[in-house]
Structure formats: C-alpha cells, structure tokens
PDB file of N, CA and C in Angstrom:
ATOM      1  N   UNK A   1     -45.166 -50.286 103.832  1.00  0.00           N
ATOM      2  CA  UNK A   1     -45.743 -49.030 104.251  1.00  0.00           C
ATOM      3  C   UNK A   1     -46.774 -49.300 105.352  1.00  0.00           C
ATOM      4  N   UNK A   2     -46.694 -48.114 106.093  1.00  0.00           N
ATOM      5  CA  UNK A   2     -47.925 -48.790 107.495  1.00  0.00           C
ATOM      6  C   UNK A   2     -49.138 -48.629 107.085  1.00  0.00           C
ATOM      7  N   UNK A   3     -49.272 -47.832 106.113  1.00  0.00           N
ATOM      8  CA  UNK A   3     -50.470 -47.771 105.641  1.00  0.00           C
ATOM      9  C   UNK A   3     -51.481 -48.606 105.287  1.00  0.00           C
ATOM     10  N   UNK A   4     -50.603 -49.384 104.556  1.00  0.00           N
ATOM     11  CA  UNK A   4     -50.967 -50.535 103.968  1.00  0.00           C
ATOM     12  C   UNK A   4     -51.995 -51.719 105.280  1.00  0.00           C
ATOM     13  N   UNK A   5     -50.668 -51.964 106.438  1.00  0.00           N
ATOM     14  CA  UNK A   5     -51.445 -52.891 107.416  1.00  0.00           C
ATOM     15  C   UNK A   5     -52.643 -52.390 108.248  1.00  0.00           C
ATOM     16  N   UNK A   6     -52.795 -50.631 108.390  1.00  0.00           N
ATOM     17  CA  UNK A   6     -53.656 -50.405 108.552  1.00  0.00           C
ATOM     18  C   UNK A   6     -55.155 -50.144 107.527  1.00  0.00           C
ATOM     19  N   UNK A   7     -55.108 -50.493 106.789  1.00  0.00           N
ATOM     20  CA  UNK A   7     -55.694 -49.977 105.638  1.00  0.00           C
ATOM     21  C   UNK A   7     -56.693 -51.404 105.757  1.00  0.00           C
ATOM     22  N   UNK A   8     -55.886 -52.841 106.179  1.00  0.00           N
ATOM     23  CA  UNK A   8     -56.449 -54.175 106.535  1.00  0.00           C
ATOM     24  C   UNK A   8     -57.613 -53.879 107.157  1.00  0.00           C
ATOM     25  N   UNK A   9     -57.485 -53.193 108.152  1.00  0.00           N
ATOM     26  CA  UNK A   9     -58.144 -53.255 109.860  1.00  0.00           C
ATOM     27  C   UNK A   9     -59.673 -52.679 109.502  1.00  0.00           C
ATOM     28  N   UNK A  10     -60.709 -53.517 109.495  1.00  0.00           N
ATOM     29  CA  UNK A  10     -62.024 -53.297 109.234  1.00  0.00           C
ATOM     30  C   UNK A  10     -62.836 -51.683 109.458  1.00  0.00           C
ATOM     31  N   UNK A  11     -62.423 -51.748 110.933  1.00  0.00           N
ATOM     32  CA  UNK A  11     -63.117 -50.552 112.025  1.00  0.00           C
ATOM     33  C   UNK A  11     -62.418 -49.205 111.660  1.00  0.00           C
ATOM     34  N   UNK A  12     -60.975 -48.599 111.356  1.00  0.00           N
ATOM     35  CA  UNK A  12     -60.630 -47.528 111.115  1.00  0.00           C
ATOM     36  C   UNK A  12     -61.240 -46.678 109.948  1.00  0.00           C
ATOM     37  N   UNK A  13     -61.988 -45.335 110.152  1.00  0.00           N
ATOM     38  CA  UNK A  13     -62.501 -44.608 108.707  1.00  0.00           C
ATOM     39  C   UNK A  13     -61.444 -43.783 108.890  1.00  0.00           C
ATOM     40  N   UNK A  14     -60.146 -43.298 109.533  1.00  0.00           N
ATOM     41  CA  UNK A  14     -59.588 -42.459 109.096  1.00  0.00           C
ATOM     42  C   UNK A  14     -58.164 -42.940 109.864  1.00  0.00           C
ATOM     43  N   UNK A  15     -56.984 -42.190 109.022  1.00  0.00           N
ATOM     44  CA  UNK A  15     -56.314 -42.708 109.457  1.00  0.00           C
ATOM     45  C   UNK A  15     -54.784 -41.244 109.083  1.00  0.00           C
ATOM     46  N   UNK A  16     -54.094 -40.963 110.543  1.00  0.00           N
ATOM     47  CA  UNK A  16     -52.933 -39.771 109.872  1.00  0.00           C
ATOM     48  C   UNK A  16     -51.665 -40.528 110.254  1.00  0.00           C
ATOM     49  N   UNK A  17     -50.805 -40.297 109.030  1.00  0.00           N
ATOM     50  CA  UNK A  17     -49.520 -40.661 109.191  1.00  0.00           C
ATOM     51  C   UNK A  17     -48.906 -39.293 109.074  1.00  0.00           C
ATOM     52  N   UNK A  18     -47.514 -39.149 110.652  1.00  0.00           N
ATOM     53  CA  UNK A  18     -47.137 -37.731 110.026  1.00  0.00           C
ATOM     54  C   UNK A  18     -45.507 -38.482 110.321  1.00  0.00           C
ATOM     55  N   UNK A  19     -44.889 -37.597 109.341  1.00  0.00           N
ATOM     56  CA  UNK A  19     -42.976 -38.409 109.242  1.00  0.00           C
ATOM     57  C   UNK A  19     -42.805 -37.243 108.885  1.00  0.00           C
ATOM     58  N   UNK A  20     -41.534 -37.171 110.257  1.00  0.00           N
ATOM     59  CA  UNK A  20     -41.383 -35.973 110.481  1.00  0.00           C
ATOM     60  C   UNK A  20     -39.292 -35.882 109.451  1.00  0.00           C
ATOM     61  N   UNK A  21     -39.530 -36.746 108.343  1.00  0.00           N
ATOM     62  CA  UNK A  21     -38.266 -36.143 107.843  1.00  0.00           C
ATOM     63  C   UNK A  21     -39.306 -36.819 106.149  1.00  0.00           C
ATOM     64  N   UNK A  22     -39.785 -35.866 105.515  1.00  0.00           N
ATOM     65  CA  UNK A  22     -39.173 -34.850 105.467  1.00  0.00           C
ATOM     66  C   UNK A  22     -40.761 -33.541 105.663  1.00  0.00           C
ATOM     67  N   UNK A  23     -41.202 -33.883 106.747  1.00  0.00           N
ATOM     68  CA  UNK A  23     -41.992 -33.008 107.593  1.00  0.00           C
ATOM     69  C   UNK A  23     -43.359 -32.591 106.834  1.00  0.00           C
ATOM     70  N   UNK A  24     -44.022 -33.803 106.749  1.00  0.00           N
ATOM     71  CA  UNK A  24     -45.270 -33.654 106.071  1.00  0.00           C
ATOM     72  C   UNK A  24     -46.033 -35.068 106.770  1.00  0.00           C
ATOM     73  N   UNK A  25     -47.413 -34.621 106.457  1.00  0.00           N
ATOM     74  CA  UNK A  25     -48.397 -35.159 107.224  1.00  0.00           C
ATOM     75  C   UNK A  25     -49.197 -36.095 106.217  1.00  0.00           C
ATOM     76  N   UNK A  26     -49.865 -37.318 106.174  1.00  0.00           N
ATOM     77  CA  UNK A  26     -50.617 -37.779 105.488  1.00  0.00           C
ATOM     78  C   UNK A  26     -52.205 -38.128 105.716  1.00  0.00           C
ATOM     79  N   UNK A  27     -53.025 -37.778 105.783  1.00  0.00           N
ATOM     80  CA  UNK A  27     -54.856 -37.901 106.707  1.00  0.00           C
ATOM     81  C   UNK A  27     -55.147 -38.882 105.059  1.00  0.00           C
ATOM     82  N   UNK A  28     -55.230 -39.914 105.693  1.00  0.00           N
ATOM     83  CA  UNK A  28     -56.160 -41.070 104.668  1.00  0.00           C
ATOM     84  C   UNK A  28     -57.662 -40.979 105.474  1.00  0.00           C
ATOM     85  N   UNK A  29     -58.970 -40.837 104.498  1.00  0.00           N
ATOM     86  CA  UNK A  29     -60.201 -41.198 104.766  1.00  0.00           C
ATOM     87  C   UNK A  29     -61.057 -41.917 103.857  1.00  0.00           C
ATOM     88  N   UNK A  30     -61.650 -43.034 104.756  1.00  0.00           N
ATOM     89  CA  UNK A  30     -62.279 -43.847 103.769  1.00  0.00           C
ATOM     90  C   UNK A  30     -63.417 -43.755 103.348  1.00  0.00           C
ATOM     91  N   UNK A  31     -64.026 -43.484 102.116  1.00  0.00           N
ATOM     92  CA  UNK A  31     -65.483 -42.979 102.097  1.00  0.00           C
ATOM     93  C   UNK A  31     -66.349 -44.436 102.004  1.00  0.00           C
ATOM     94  N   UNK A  32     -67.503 -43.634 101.483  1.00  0.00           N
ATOM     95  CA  UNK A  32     -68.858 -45.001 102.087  1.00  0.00           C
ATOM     96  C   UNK A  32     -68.680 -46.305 101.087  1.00  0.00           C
ATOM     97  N   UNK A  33     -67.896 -45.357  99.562  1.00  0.00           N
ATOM     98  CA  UNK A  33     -67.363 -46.985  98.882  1.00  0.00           C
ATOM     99  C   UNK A  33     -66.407 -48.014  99.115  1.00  0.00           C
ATOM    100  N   UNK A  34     -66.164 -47.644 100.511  1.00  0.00           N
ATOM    101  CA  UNK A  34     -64.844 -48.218 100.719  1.00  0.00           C
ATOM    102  C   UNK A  34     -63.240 -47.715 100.584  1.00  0.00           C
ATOM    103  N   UNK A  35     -63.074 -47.049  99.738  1.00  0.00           N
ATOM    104  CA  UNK A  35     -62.144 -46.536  99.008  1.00  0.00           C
ATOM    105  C   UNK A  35     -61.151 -45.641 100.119  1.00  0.00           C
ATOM    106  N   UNK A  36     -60.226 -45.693  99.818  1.00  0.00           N
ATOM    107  CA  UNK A  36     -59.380 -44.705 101.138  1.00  0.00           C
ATOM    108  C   UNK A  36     -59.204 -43.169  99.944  1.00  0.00           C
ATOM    109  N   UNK A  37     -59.226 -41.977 100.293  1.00  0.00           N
ATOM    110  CA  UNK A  37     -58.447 -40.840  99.903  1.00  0.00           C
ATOM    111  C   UNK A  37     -57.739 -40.461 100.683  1.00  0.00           C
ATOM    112  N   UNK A  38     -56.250 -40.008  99.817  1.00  0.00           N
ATOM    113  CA  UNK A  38     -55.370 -39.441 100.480  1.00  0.00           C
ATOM    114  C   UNK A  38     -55.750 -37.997 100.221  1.00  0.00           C
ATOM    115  N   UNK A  39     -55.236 -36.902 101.425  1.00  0.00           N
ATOM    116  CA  UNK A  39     -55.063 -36.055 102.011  1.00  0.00           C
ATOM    117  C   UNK A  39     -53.672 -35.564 102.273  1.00  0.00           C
ATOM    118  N   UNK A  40     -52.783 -34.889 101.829  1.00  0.00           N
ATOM    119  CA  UNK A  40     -51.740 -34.563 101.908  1.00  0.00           C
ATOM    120  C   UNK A  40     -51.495 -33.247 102.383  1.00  0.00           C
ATOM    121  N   UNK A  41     -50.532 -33.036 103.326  1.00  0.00           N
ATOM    122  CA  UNK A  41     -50.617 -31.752 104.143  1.00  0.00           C
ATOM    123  C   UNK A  41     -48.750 -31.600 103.928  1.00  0.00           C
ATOM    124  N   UNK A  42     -48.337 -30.295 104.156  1.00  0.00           N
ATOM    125  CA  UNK A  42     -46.948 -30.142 103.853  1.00  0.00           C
ATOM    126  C   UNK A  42     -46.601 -28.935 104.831  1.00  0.00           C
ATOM    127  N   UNK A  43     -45.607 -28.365 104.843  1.00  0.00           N
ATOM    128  CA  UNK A  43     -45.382 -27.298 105.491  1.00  0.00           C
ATOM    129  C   UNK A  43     -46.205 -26.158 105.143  1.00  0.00           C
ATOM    130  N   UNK A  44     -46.158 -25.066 105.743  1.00  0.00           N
ATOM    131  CA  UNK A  44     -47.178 -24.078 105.544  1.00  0.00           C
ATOM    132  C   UNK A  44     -48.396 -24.194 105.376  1.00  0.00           C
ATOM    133  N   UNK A  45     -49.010 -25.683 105.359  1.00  0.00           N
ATOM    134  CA  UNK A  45     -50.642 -26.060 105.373  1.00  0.00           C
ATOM    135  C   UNK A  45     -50.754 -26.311 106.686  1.00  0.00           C
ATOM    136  N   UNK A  46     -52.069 -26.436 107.042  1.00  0.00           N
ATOM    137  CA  UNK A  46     -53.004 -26.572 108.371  1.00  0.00           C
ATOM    138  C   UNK A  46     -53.830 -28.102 108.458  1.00  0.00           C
ATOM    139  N   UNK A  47     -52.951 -28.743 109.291  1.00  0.00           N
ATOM    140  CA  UNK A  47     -53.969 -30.204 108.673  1.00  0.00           C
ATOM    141  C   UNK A  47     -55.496 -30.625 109.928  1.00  0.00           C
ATOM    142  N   UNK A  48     -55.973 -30.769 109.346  1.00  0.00           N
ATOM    143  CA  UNK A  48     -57.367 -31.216 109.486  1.00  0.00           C
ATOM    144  C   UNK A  48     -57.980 -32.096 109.818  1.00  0.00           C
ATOM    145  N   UNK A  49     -58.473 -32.325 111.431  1.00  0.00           N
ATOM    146  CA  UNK A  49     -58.708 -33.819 111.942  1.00  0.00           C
ATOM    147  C   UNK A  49     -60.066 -33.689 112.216  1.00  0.00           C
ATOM    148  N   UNK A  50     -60.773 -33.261 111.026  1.00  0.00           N
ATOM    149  CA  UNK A  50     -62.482 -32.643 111.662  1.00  0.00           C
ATOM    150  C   UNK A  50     -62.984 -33.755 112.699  1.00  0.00           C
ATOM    151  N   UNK A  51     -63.411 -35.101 112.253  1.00  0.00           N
ATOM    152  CA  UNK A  51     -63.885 -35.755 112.880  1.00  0.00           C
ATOM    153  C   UNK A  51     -63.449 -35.599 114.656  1.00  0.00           C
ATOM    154  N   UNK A  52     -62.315 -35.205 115.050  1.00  0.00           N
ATOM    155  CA  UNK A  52     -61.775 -34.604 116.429  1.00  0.00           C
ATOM    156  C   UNK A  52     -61.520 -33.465 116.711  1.00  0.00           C
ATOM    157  N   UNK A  53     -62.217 -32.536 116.231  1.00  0.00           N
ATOM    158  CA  UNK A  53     -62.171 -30.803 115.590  1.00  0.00           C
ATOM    159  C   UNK A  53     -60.702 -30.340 116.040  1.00  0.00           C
ATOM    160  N   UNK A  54     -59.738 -30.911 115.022  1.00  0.00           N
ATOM    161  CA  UNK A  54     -58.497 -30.431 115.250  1.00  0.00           C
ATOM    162  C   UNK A  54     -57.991 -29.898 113.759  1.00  0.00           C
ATOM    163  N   UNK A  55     -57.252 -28.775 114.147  1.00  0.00           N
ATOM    164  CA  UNK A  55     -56.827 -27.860 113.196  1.00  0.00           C
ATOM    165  C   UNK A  55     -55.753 -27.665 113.470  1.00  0.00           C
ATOM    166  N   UNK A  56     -54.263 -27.655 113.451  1.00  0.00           N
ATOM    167  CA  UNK A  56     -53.320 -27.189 113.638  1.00  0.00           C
ATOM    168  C   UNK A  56     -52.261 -26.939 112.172  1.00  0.00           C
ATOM    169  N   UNK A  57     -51.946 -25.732 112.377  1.00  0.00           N
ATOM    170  CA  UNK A  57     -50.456 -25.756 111.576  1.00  0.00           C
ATOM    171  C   UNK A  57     -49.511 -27.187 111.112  1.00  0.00           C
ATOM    172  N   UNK A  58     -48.927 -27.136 110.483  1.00  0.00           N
ATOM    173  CA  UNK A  58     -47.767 -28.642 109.895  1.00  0.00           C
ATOM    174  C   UNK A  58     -46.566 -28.083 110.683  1.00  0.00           C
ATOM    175  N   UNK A  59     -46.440 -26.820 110.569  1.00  0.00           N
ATOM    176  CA  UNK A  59     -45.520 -26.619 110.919  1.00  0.00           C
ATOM    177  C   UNK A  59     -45.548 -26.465 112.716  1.00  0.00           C
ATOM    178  N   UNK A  60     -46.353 -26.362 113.680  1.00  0.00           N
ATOM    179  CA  UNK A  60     -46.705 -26.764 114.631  1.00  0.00           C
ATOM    180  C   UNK A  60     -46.340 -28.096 115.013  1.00  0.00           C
ATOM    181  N   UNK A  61     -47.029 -28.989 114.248  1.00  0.00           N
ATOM    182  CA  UNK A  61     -46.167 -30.500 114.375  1.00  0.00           C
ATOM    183  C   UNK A  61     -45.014 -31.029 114.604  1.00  0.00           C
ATOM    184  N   UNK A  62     -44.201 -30.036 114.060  1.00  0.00           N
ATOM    185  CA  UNK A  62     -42.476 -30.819 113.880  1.00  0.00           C
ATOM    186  C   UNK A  62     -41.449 -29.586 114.439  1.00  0.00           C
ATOM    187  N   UNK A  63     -42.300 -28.680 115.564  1.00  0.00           N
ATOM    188  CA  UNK A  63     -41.792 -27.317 116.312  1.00  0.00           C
ATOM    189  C   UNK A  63     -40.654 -27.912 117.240  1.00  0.00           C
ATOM    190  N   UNK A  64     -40.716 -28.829 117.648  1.00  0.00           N
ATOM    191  CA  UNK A  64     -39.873 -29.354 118.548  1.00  0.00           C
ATOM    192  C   UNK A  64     -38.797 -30.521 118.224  1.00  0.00           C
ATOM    193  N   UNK A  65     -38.943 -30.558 117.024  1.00  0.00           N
ATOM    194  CA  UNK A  65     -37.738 -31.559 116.152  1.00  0.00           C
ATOM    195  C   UNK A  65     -36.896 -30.674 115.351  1.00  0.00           C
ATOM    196  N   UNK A  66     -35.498 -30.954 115.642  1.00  0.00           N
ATOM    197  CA  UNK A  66     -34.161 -30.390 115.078  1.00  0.00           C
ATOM    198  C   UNK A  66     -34.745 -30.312 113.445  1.00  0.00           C
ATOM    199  N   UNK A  67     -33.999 -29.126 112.888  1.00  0.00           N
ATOM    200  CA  UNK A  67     -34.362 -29.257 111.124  1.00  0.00           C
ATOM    201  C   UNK A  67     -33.625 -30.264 110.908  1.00  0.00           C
ATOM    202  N   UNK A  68     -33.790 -30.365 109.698  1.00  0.00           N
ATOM    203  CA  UNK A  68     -32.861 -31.731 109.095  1.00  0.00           C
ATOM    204  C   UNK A  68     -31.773 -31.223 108.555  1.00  0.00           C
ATOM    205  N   UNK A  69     -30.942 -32.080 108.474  1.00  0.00           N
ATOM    206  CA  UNK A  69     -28.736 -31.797 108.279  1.00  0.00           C
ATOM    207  C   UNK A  69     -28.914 -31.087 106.986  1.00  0.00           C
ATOM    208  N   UNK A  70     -28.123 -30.537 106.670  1.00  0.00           N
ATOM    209  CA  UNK A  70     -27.827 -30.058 105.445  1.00  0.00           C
ATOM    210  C   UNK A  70     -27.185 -31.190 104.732  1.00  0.00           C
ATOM    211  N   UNK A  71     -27.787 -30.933 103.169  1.00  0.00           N
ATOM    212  CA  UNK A  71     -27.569 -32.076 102.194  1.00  0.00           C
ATOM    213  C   UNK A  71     -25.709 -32.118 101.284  1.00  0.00           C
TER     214      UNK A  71
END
C-alpha cells in the first residue's frame, strides 16, 4: 500500500490518496502523537484539504473519468 511508504517519510503531516475505481478518496493526518488518522471521503461527500483551504465535492474528482463497466 502507498500509504504505508509514505507514512515512513518524517516531514509529511498529511497525506490524500484518491483511487479513482472504486471512486473514493482517503486524507490521512498525523496528530502531535504521532499517530496517522484516517479520513475517508466517498461519493456524495466533500473532501477536505483545510490545511490548503480546499473543499471540493468527491464527486468533482472523478467528473472526467469514464464510470466503471458494469459487473
């Protein structure tokens, strides 16, 4: 998981993974114990990059990627 190798890296307090199948967002932040929390964002949520005062839709994110095939 990339998470993981970034999770190594001393200097990062925050960190978003977004994968766009199956179209959800992940905002990891690390608080002052060290500790990472996950943050999970999905369709119809608004994800949240305060530290860069960004707010956008999920579904904004993945506006320009084909839906996914039928199962």
């Amino acid at each position: 998981m990339k998470f993981a190798h970034y999770r190594r890296i001393a200097s990062p307090r925050k960190c978003a993974l977004v994968d766009s199948d199956p179209r959800s967002a992940d905002v990891y932040r690390k608080g002052a114990d060290g500790l990472w929390v996950l943050h999970p964002f999905a369709m119809g949520e608004t994800v949240e990059l305060a530290s860069v005062e960004l707010r956008i839709p999920a579904a904004d994110l993945f506006a320009d990627i084909d839906p996914p095939a039928a199962a």
